[in-house]
PDB file of N, CA and C in Angstrom:
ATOM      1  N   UNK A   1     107.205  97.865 104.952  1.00  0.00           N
ATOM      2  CA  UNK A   1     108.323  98.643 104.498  1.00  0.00           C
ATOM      3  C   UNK A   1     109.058  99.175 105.720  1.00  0.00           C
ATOM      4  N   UNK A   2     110.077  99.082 105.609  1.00  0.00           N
ATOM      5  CA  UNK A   2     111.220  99.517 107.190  1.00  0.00           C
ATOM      6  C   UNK A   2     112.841 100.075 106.349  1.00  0.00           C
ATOM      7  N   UNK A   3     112.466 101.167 106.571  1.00  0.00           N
ATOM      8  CA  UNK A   3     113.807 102.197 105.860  1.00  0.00           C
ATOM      9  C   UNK A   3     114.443 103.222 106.579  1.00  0.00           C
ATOM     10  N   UNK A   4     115.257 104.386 106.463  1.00  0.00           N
ATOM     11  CA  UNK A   4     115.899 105.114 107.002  1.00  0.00           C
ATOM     12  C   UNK A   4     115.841 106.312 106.364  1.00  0.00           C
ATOM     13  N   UNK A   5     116.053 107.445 106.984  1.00  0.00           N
ATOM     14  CA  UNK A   5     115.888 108.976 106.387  1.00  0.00           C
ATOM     15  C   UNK A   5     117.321 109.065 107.188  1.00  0.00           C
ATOM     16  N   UNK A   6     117.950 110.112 105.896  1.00  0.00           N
ATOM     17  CA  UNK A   6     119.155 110.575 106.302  1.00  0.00           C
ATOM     18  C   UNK A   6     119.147 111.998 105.247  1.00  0.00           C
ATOM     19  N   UNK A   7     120.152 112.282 105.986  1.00  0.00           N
ATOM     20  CA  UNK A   7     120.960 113.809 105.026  1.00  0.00           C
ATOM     21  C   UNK A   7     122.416 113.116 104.979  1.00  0.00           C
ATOM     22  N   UNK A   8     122.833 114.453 104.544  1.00  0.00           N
ATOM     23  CA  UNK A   8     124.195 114.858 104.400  1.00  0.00           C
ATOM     24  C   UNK A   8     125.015 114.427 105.531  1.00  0.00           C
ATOM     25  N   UNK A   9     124.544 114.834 107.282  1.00  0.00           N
ATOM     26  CA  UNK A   9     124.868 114.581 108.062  1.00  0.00           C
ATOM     27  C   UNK A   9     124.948 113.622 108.728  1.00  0.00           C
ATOM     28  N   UNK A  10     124.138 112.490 108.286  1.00  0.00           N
ATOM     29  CA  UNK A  10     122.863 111.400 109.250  1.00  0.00           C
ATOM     30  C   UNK A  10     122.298 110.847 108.991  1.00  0.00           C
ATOM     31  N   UNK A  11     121.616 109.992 109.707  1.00  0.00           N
ATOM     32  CA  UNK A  11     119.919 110.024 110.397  1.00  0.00           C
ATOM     33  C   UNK A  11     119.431 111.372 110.547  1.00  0.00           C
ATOM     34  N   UNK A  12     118.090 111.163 110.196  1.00  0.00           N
ATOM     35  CA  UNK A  12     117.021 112.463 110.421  1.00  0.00           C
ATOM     36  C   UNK A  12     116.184 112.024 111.531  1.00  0.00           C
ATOM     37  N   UNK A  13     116.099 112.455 112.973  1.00  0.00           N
ATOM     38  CA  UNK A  13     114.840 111.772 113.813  1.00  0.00           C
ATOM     39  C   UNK A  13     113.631 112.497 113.884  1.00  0.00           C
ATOM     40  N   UNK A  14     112.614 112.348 114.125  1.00  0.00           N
ATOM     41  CA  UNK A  14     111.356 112.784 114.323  1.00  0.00           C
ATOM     42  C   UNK A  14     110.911 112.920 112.569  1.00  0.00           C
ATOM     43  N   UNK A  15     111.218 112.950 111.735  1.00  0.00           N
ATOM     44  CA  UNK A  15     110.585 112.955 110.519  1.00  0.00           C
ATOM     45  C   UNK A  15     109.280 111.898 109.820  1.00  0.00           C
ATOM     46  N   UNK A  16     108.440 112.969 109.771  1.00  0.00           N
ATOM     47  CA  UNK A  16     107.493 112.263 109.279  1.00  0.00           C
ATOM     48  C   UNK A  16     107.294 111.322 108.180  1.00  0.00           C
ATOM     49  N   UNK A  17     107.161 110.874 107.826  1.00  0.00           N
ATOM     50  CA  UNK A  17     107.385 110.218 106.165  1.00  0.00           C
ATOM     51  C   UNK A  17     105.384 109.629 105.725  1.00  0.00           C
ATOM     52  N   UNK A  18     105.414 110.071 105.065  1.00  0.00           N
ATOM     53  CA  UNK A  18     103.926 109.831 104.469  1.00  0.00           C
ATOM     54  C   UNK A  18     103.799 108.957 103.095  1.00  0.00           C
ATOM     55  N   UNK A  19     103.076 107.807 102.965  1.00  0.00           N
ATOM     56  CA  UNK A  19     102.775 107.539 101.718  1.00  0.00           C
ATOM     57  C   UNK A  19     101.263 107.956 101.432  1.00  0.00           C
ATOM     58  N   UNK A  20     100.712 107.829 100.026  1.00  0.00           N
ATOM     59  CA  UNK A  20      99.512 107.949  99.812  1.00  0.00           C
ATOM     60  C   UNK A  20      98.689 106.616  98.648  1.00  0.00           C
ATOM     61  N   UNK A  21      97.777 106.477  98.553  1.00  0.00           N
ATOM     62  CA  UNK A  21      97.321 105.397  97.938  1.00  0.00           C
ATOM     63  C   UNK A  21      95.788 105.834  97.786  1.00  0.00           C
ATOM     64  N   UNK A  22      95.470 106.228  96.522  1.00  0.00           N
ATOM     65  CA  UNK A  22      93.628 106.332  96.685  1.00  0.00           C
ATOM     66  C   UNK A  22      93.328 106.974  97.316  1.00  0.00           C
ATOM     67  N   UNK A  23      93.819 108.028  97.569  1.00  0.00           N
ATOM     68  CA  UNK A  23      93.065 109.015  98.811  1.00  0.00           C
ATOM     69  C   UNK A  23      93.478 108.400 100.244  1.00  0.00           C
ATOM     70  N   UNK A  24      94.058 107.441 100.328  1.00  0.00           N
ATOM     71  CA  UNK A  24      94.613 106.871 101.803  1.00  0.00           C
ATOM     72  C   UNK A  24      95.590 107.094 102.218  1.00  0.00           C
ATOM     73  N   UNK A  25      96.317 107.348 103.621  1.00  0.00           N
ATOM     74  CA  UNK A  25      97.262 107.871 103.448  1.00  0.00           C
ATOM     75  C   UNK A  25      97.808 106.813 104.724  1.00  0.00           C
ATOM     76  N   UNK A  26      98.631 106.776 104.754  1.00  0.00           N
ATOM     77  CA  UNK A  26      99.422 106.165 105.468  1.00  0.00           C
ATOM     78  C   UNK A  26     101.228 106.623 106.180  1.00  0.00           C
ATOM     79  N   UNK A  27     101.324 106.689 107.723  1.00  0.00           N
ATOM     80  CA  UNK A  27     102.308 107.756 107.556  1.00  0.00           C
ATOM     81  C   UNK A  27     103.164 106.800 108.881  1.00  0.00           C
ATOM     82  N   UNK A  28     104.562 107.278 108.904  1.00  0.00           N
ATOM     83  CA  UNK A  28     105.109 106.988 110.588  1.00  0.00           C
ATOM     84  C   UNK A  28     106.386 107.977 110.945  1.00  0.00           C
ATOM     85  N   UNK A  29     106.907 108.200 111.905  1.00  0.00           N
ATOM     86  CA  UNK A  29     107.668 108.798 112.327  1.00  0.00           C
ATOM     87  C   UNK A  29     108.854 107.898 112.462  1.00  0.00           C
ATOM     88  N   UNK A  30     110.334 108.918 112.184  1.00  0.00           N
ATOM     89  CA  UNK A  30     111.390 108.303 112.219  1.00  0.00           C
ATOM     90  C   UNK A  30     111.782 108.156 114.106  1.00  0.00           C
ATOM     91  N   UNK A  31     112.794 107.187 114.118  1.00  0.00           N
ATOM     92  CA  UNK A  31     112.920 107.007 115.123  1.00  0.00           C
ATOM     93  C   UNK A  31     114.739 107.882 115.164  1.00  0.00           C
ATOM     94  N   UNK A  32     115.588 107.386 116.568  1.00  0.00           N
ATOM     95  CA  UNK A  32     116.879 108.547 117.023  1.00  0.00           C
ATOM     96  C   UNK A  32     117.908 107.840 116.068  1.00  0.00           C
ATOM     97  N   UNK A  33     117.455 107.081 115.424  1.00  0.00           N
ATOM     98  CA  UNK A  33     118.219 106.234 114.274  1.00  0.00           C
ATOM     99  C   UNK A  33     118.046 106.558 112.837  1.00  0.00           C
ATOM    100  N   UNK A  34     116.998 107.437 112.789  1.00  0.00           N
ATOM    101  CA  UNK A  34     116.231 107.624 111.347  1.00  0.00           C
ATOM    102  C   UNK A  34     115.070 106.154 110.490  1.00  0.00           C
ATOM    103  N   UNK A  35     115.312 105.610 111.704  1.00  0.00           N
ATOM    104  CA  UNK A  35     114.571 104.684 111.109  1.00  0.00           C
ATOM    105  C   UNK A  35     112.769 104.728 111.078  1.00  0.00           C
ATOM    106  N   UNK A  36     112.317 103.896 110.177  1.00  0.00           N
ATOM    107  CA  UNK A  36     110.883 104.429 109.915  1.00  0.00           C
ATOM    108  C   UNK A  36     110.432 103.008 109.549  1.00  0.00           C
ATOM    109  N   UNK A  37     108.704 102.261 110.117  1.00  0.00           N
ATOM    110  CA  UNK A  37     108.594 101.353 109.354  1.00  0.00           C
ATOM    111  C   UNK A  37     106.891 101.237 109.486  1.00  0.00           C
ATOM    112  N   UNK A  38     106.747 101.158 108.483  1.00  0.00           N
ATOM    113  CA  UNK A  38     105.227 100.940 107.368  1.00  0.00           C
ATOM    114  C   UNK A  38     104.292  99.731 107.740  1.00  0.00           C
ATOM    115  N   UNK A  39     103.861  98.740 108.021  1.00  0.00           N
ATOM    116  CA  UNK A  39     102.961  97.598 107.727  1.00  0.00           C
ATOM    117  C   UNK A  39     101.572  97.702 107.315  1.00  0.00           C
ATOM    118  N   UNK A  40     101.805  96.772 106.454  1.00  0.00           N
ATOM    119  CA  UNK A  40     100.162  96.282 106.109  1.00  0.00           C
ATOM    120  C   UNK A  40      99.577  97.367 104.608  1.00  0.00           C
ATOM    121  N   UNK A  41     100.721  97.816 104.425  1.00  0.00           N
ATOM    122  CA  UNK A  41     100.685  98.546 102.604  1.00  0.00           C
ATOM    123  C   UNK A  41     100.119  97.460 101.650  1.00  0.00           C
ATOM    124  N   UNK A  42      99.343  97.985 100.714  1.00  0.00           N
ATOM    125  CA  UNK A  42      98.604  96.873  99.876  1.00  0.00           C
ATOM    126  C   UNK A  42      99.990  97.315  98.817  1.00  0.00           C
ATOM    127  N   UNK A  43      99.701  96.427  97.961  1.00  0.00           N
ATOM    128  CA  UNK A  43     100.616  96.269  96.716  1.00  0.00           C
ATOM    129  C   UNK A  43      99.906  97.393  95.542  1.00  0.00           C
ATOM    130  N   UNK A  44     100.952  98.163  95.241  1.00  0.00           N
ATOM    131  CA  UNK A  44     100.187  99.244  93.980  1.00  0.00           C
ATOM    132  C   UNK A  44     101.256 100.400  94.474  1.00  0.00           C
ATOM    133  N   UNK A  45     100.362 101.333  93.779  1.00  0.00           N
ATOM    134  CA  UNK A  45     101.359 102.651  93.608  1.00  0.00           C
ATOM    135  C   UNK A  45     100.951 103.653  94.644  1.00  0.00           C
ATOM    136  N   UNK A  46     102.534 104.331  95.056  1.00  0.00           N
ATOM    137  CA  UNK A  46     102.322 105.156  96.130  1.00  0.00           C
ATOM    138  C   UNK A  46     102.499 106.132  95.831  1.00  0.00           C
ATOM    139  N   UNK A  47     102.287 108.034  96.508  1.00  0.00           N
ATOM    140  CA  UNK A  47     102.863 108.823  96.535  1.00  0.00           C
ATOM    141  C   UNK A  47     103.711 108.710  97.675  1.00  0.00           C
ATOM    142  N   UNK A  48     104.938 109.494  97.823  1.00  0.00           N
ATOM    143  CA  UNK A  48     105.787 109.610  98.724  1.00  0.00           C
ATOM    144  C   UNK A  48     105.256 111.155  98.734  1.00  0.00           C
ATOM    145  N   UNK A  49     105.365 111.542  99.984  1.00  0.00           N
ATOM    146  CA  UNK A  49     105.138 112.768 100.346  1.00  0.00           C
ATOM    147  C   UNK A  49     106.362 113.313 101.051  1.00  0.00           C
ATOM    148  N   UNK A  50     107.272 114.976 100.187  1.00  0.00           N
ATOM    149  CA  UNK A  50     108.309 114.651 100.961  1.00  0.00           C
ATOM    150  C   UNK A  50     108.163 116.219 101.294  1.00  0.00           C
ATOM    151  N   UNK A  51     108.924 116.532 102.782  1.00  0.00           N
ATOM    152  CA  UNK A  51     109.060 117.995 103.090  1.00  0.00           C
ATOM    153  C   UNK A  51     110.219 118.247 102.580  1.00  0.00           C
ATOM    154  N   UNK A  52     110.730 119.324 101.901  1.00  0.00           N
ATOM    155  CA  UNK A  52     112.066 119.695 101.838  1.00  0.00           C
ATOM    156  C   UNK A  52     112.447 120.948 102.578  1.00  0.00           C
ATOM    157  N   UNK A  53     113.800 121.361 103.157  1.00  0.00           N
ATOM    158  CA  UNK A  53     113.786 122.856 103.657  1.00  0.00           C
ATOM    159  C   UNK A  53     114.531 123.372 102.945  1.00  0.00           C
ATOM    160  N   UNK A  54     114.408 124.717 102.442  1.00  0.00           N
ATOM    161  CA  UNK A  54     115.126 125.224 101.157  1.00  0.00           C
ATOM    162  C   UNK A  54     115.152 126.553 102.026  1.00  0.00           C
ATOM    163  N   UNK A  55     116.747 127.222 101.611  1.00  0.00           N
ATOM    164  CA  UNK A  55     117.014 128.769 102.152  1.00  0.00           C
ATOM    165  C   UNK A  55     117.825 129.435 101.057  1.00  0.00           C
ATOM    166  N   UNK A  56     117.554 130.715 100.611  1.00  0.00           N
ATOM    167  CA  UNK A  56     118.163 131.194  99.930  1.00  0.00           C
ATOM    168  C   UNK A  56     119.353 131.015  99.567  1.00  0.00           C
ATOM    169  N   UNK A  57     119.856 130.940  98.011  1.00  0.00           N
ATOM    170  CA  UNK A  57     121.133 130.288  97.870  1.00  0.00           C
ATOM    171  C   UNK A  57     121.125 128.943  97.668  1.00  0.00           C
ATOM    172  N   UNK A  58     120.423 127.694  98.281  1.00  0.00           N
ATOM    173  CA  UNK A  58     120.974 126.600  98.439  1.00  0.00           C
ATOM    174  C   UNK A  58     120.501 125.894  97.080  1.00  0.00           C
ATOM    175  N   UNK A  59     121.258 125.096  96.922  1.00  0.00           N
ATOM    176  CA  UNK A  59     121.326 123.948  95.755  1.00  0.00           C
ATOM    177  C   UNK A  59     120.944 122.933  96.473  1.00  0.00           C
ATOM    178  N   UNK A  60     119.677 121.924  96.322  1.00  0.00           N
ATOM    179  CA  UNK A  60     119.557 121.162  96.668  1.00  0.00           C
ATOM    180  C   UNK A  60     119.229 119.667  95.486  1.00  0.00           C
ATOM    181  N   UNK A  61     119.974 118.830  95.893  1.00  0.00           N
ATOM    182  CA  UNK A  61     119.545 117.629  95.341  1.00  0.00           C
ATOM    183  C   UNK A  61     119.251 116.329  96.010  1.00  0.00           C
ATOM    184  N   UNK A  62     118.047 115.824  96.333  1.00  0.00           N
ATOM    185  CA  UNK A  62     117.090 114.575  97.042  1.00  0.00           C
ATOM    186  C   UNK A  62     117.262 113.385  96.241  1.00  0.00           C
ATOM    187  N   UNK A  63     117.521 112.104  96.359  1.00  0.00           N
ATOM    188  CA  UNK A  63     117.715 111.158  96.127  1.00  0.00           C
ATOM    189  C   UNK A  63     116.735 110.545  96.975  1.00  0.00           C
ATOM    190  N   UNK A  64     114.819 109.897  96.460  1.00  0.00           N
ATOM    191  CA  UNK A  64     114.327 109.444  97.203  1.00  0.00           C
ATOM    192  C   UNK A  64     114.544 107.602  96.922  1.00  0.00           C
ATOM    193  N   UNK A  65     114.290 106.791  97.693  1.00  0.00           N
ATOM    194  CA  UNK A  65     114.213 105.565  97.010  1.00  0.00           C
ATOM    195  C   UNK A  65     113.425 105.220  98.758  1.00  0.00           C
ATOM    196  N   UNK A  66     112.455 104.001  97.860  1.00  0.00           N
ATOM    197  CA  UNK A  66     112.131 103.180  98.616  1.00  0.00           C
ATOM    198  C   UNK A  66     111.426 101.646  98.242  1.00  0.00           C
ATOM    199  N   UNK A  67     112.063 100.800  99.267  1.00  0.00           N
ATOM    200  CA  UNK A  67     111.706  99.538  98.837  1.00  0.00           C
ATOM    201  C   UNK A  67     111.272  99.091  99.920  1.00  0.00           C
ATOM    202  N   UNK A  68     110.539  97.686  99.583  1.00  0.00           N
ATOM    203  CA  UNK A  68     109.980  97.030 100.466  1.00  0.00           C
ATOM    204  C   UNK A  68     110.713  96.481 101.370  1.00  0.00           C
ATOM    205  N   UNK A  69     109.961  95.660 102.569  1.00  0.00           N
ATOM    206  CA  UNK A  69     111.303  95.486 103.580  1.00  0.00           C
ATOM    207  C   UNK A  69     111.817  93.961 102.861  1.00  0.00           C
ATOM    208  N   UNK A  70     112.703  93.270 103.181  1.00  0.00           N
ATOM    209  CA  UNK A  70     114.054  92.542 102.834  1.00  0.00           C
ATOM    210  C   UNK A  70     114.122  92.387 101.229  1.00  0.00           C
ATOM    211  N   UNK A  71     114.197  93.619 100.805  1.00  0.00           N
ATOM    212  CA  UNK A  71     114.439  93.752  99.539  1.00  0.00           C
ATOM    213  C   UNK A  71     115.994  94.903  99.506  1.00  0.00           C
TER     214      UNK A  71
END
């Protein structure tokens, strides 16, 4: 899997991104591009593990998606 983290603004760099599987976890860091990439994920169901930052006032809405790579 090879994807991108962004906001509103961007790319997000240094962001962690975590999946989980069975108690396994599997994780990588974004790169100055937001880019992020996974190998060697078995086929099945993941958790996405996501941080959000929330400050008083704010409305937030996350749009996660992720697919495999050349999909």
């Amino acid at each position: 899997m090879c994807d991108t983290v962004s906001d509103s603004k961007g790319p997000v760099s240094g962001t962690v991104v975590m999946v989980m599987q069975d108690r396994v976890s599997s994780s990588a860091t974004t790169d100055s591009k937001g880019h992020y990439s996974m190998t060697a994920l078995r086929p099945g169901t993941y958790r996405l593990l996501v941080t959000v930052e929330v400050h008083a006032g704010d409305k937030i809405t996350q749009d996660l998606k992720m697919a495999a790579a050349g999909k």
